[in-house]
Protein backbone atom coordinates (compact mmCIF):
# COMPACT_ATOMS: atom_id res chain seq x y z
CA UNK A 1 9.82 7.39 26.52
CA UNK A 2 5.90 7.10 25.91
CA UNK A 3 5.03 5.65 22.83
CA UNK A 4 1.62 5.99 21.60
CA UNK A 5 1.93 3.35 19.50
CA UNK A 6 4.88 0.78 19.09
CA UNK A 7 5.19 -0.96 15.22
CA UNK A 8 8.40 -2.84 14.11
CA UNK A 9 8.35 -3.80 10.55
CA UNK A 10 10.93 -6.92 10.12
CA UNK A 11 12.54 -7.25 6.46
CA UNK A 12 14.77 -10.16 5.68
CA UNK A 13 17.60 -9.23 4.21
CA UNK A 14 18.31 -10.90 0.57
CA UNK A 15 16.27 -13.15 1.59
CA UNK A 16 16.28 -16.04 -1.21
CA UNK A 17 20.35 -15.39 -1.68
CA UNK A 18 20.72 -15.52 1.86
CA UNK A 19 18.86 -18.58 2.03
CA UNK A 20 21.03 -20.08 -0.71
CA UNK A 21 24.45 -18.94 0.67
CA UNK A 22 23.22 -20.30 4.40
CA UNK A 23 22.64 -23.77 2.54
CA UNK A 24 25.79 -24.02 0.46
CA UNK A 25 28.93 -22.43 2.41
CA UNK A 26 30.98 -22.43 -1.11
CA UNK A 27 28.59 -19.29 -2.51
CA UNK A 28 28.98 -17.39 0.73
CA UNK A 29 30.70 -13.93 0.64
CA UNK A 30 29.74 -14.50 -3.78
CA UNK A 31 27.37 -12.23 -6.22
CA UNK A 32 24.49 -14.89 -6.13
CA UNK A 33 21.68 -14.00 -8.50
CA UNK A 34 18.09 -15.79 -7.85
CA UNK A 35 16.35 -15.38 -11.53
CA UNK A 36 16.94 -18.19 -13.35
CA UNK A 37 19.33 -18.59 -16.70
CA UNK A 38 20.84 -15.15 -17.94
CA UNK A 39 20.53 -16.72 -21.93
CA UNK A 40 16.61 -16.54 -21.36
CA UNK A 41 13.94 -13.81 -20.66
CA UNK A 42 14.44 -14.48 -17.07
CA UNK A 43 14.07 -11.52 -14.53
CA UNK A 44 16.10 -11.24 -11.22
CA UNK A 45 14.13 -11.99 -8.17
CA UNK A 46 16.71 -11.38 -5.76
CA UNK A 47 20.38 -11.28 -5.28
CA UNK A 48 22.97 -11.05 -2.38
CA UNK A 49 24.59 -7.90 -1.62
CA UNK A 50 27.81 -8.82 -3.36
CA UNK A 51 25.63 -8.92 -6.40
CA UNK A 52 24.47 -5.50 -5.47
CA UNK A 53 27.68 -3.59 -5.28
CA UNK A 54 27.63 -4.21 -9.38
CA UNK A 55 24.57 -2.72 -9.57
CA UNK A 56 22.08 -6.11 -9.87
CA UNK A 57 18.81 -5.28 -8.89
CA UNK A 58 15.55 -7.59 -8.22
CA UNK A 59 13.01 -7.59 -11.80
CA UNK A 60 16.25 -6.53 -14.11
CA UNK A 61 16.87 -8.91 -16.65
CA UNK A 62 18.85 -11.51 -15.77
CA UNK A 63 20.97 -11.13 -19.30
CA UNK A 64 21.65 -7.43 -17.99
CA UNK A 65 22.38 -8.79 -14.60
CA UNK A 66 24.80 -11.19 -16.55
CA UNK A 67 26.48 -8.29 -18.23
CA UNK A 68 26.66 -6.33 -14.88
CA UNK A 69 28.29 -9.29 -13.15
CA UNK A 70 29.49 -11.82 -15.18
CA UNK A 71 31.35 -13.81 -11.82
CA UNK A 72 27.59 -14.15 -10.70
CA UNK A 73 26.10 -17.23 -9.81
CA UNK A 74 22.99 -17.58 -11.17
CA UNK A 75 20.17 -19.96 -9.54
CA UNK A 76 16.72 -21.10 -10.14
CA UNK A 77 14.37 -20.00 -7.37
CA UNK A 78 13.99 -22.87 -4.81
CA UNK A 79 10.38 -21.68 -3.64
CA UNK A 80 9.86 -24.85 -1.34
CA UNK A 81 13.03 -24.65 0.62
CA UNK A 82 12.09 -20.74 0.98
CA UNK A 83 8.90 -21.17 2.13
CA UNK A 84 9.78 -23.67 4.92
CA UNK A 85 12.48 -20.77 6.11
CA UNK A 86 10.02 -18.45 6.05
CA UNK A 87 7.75 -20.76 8.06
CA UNK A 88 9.87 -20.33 10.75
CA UNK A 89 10.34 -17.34 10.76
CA UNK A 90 6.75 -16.18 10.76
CA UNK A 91 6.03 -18.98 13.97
CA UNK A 92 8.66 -17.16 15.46
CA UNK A 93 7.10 -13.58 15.35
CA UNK A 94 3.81 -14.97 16.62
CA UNK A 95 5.92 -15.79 20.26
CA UNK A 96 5.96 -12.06 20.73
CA UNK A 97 2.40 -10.94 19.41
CA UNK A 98 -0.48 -12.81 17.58
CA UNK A 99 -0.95 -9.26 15.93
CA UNK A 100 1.92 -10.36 12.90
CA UNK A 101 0.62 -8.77 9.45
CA UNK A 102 2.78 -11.42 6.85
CA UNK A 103 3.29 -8.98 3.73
CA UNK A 104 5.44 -11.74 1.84
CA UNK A 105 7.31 -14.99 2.31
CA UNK A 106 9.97 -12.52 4.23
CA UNK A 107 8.14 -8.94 5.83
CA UNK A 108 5.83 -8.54 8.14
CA UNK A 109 4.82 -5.96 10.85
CA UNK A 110 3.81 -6.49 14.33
CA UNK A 111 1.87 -4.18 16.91
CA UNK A 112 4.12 -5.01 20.13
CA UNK A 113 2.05 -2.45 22.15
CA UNK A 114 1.23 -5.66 24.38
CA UNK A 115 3.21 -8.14 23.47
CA UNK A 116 3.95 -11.77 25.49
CA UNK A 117 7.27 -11.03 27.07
CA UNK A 118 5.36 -7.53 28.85
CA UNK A 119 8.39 -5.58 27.69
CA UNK A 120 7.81 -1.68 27.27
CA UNK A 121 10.22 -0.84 24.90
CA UNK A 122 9.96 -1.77 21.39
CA UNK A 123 13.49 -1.24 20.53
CA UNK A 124 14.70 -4.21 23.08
CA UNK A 125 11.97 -6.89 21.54
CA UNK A 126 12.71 -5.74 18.05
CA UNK A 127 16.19 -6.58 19.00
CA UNK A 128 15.25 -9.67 20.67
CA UNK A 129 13.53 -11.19 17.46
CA UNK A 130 16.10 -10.59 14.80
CA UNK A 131 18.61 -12.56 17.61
CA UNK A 132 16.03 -14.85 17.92
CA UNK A 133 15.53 -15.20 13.78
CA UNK A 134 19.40 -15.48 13.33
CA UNK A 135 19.36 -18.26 16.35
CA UNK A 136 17.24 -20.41 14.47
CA UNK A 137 17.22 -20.07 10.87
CA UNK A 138 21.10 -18.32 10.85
CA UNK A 139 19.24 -15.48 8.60
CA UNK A 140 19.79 -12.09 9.13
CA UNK A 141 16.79 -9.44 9.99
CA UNK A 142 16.47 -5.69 9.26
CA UNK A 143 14.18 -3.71 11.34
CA UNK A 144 12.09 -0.61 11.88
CA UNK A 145 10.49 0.63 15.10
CA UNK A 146 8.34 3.77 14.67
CA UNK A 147 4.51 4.42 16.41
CA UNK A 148 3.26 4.61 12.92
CA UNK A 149 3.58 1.28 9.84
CA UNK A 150 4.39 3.27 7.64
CA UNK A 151 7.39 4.93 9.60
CA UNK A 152 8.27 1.80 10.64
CA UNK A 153 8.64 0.52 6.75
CA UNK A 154 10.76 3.06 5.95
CA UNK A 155 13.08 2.79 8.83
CA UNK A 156 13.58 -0.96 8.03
CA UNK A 157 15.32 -0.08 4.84
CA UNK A 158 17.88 2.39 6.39
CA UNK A 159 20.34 0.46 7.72
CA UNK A 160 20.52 -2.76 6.09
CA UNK A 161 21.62 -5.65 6.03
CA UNK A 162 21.11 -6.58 9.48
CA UNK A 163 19.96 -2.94 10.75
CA UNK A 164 17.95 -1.67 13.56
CA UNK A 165 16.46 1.99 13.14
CA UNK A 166 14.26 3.72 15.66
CA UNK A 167 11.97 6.45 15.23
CA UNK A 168 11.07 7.66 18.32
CA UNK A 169 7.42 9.26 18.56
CA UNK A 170 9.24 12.69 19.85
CA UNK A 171 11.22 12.40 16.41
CA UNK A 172 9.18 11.99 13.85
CA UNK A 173 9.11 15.40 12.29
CA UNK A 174 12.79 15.43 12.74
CA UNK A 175 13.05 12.17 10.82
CA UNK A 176 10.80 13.28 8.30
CA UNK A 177 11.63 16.67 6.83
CA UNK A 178 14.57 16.27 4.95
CA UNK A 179 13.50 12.54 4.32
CA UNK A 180 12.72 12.68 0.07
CA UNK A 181 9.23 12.18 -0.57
CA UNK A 182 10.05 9.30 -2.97
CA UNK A 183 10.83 6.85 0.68
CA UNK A 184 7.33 7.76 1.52
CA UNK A 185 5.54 4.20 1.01
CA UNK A 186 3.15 4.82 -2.27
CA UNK A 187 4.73 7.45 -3.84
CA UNK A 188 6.25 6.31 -7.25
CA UNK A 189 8.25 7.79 -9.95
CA UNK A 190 5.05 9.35 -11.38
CA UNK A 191 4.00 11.00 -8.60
CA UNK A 192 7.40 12.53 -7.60
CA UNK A 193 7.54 13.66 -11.02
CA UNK A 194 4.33 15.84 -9.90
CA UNK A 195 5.86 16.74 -6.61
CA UNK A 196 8.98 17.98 -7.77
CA UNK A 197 7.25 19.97 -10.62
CA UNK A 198 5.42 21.55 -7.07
CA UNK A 199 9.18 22.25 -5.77
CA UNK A 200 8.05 19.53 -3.11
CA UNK A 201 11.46 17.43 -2.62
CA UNK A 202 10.92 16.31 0.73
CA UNK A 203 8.37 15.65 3.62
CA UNK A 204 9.65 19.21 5.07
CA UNK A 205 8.68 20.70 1.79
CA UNK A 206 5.07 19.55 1.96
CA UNK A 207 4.35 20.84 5.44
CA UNK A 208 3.26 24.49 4.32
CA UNK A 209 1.08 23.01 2.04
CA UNK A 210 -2.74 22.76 1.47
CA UNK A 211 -4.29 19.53 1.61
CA UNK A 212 -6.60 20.82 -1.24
CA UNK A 213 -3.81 21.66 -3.36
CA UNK A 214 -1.78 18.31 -2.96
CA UNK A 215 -5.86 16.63 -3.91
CA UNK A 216 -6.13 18.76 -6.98
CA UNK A 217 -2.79 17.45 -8.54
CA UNK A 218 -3.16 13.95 -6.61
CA UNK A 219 -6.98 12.71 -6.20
CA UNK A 220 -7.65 11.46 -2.55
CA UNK A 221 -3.74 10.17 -2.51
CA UNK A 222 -2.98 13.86 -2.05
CA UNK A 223 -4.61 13.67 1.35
CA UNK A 224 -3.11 10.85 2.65
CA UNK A 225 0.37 11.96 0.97
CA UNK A 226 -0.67 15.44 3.58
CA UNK A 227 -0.51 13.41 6.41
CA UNK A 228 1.87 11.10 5.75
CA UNK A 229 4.15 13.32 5.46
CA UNK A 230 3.81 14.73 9.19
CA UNK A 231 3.59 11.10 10.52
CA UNK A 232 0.18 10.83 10.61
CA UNK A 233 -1.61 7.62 9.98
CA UNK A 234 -4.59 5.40 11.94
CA UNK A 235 -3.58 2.20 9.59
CA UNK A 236 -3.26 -0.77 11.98
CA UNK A 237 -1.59 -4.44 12.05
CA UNK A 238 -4.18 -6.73 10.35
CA UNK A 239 -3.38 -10.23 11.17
CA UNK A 240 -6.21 -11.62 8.78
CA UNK A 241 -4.94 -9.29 5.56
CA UNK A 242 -4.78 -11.00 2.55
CA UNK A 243 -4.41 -9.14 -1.16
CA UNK A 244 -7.05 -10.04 -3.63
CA UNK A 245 -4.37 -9.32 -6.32
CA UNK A 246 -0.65 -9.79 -7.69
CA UNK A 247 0.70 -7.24 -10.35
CA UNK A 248 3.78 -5.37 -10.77
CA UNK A 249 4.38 -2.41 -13.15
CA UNK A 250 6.59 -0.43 -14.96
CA UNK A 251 6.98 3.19 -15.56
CA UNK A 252 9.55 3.47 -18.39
CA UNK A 253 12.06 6.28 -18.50
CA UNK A 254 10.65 7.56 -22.17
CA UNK A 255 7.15 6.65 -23.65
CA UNK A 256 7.76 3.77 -25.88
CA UNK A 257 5.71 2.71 -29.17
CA UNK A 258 8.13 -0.07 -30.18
CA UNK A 259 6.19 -3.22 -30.01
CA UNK A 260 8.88 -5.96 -29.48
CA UNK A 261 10.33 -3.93 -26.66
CA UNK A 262 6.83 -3.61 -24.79
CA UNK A 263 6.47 -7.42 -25.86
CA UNK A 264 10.00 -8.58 -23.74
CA UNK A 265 9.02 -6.12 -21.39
CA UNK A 266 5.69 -8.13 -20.62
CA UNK A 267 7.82 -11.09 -20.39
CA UNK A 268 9.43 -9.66 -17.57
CA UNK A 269 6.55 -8.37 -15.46
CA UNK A 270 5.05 -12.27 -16.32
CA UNK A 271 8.04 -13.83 -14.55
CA UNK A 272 8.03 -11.45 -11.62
CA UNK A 273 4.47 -11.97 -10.69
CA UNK A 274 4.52 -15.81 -11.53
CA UNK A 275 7.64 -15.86 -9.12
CA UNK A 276 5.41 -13.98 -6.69
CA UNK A 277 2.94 -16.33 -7.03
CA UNK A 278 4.45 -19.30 -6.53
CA UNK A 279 6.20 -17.10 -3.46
CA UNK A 280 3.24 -17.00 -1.59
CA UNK A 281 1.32 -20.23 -2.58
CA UNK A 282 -0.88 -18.84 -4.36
CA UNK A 283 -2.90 -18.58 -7.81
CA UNK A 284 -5.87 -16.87 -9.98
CA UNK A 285 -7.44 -17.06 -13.16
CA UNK A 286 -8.03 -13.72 -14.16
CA UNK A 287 -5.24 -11.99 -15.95
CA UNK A 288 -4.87 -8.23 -15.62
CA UNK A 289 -2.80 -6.01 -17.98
CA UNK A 290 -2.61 -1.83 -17.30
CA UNK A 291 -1.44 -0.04 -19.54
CA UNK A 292 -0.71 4.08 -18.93
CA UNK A 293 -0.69 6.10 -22.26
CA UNK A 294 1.77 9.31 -22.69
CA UNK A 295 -1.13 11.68 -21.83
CA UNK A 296 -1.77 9.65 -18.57
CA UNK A 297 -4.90 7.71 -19.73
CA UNK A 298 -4.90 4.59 -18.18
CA UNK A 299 -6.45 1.67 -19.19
CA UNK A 300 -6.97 -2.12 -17.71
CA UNK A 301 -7.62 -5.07 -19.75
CA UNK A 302 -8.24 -8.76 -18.33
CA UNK A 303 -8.99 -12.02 -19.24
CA UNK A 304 -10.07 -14.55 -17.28
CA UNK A 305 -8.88 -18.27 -17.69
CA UNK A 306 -10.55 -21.91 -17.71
CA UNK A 307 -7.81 -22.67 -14.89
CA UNK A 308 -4.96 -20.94 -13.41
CA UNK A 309 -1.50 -20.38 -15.04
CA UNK A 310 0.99 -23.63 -15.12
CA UNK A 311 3.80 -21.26 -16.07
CA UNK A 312 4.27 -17.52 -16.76
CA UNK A 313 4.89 -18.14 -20.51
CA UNK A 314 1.08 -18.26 -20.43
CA UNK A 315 0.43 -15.08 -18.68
CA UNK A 316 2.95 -13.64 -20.84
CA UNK A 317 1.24 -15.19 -23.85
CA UNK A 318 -2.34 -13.65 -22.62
CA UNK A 319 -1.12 -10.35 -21.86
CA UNK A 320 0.83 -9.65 -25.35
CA UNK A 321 -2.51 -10.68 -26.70
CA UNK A 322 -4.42 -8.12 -24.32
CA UNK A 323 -1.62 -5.84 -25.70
CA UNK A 324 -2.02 -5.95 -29.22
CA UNK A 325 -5.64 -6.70 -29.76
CA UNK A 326 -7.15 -4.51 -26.59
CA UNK A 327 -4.81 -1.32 -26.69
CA UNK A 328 -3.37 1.45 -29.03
CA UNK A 329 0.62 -0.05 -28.67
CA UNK A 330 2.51 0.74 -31.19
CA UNK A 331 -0.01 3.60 -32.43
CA UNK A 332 0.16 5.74 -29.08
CA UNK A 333 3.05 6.07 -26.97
CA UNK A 334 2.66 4.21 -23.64
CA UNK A 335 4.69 5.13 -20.62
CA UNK A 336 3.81 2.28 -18.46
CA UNK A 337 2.69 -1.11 -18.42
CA UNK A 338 1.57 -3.39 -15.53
CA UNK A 339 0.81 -7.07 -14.87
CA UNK A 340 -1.31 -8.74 -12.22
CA UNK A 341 -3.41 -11.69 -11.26
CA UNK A 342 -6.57 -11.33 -9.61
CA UNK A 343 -8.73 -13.20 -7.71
CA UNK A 344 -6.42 -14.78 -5.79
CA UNK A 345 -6.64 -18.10 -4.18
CA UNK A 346 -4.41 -20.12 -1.36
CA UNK A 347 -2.88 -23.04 -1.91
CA UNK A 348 -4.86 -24.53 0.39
CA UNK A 349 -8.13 -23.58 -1.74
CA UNK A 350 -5.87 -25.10 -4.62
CA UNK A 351 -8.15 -28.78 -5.40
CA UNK A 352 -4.43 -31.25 -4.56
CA UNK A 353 -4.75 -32.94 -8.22
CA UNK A 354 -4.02 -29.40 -9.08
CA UNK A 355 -1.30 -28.23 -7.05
CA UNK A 356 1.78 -30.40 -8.95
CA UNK A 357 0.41 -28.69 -12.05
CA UNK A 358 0.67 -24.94 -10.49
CA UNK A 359 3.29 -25.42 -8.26
């Protein structure tokens, strides 16, 4: 098999619940819940798979999570005794290829087209690393081997936990067109909402299409969403990548105008990027709050702070704020909000008299 290309994209699987139940052999094989206490405004981060089955899912409040699965164990995020797992794993990826892209504390790809054991087949190495992750850190691996990232993304979520799926190069299109264009990497629930209004439910659908007529409804996306869906893409590994910005974001199932709701709703995005944060070691001042009206204008307001966040009550406090003196909420329907940091720093860049504050 010649492959043009060879990617594997490695996703731990529950990773901060799997940490957990490696650590403390009594919550193995139990619905463990990493969010915090289910009596506050907590969010999930994370949860095992026997959390799953009751249909727990990472940013859902932990209250709901409570209700879902009330046999849960709930547990405060232990961010040190992740990151030193993750640590390893990360040293371990660099003994096949110094071409490792680190996406989070656990996901990363790698560009194996030379890597240091000289093998030629992706599918043996990518099987040789999660063997070699489990060796050492007794963590299980899902992974994805395709001659494109993005292919390789979505294959690591197929088969999980503890999956290996291939997409051969002479496969792709085969893989692709009944694959729903919702897996595609980018495309969210308002943009299906657009493709499906096009009768585009799948990759296989957007094949007879125009790229001009995907950019009218999409912007410049459209283009990229053209290729994607044959397979195309030039992206490669960047080892040096680092994001200039945190956020996450809602879309919410009906436009909302009630003010307390969008207010607990901030609450949660604030926890999930604070979490985030302190994930990845890292911190910024300016705070960043989107907000998406039910006509699709979309706004960003941000405020930039004296000195990072010590907590996400504060980024929560500073984005209701943003929320009630910089938008129309509560007088125009909004259909999504979104929360971020910018200007992101590394710990390292953190001054040390600092760092017991932030972290």
């Amino acid at each position: 098999m010649r492959w043009p290309r060879k990617f594997i994209h490695l996703d731990m699987d529950a990773f901060f619940a799997a940490v957990e139940q490696r650590d403390d052999s009594s919550l193995k094989g139990k619905p463990v819940i990493i969010g915090g206490d289910p009596n506050s405004r907590s969010v999930v981060s994370t949860c095992s798979y026997e959390a799953r089955k009751f249909g727990v899912h990472s940013a859902m409040p932990t209250a709901q999570a409570k209700r879902l699965c009330p046999q849960g164990v709930f547990l405060y995020p232990d961010f040190e005794k992740y990151n030193a797992a993750s640590q390893s794993i990360m040293a371990i990826l660099h003994t096949y290829t110094p071409l490792v892209e680190q996406l989070s504390l656990d996901e990363a790809y790698l560009d194996v087209v030379e890597n240091k054991l000289k093998l030629e087949d992706p599918v043996k190495l990518a099987a040789l690393i999660k063997q070699h992750i489990f060796a050492v850190t007794k963590l299980t691996a899902s992974a994805g081997v395709a001659p494109a990232m993005f292919l390789a993304k979505i294959a690591s979520d197929m088969q999980k936990p503890d999956g290996l799926t291939v997409v051969y190069p002479d496969m792709v299109l085969e893989f692709l067109k009944d694959l729903p264009v919702r897996k595609i990497p980018g495309v969210g629930p308002r943009t299906e909402e657009i493709l499906h209004g096009m009768t585009l439910e799948t990759c296989g659908d957007i094949w007879d299409m125009k790229p001009q007529d995907l950019t009218a409804k999409l912007g410049k996306w459209g283009l990229e969403l053209f290729h994607r869906a044959r397979g195309e893409e030039d992206r490669d590994v960047n080892p040096f990548w680092e994001r200039t910005q945190l956020s996450a974001e809602e879309t919410f199932p009906k436009d909302m105008t009630d003010i307390p709701w969008l207010r607990r709703k901030l609450a949660q995005l604030a926890e999930h990027v604070f979490y985030d944060l302190k994930q990845e070691g890292r911190t910024g001042r300016t705070v960043v709050l989107k907000v998406k009206y039910h006509d699709f204008e979309q706004i960003t307001r941000s405020r930039t702070l004296t000195a990072p966040p010590g907590d996400w009550h504060v980024l929560d406090e500073i984005a209701c704020d943003l929320l009630k003196r910089k938008t129309l909420a509560g007088r125009k329907p909004i259909r999504l909000l979104g929360l971020g940091i910018s200007g992101l720093k590394s710990k390292d860049e953190i001054p040390p008299s600092a760092q017991g504050e932030l972290f």
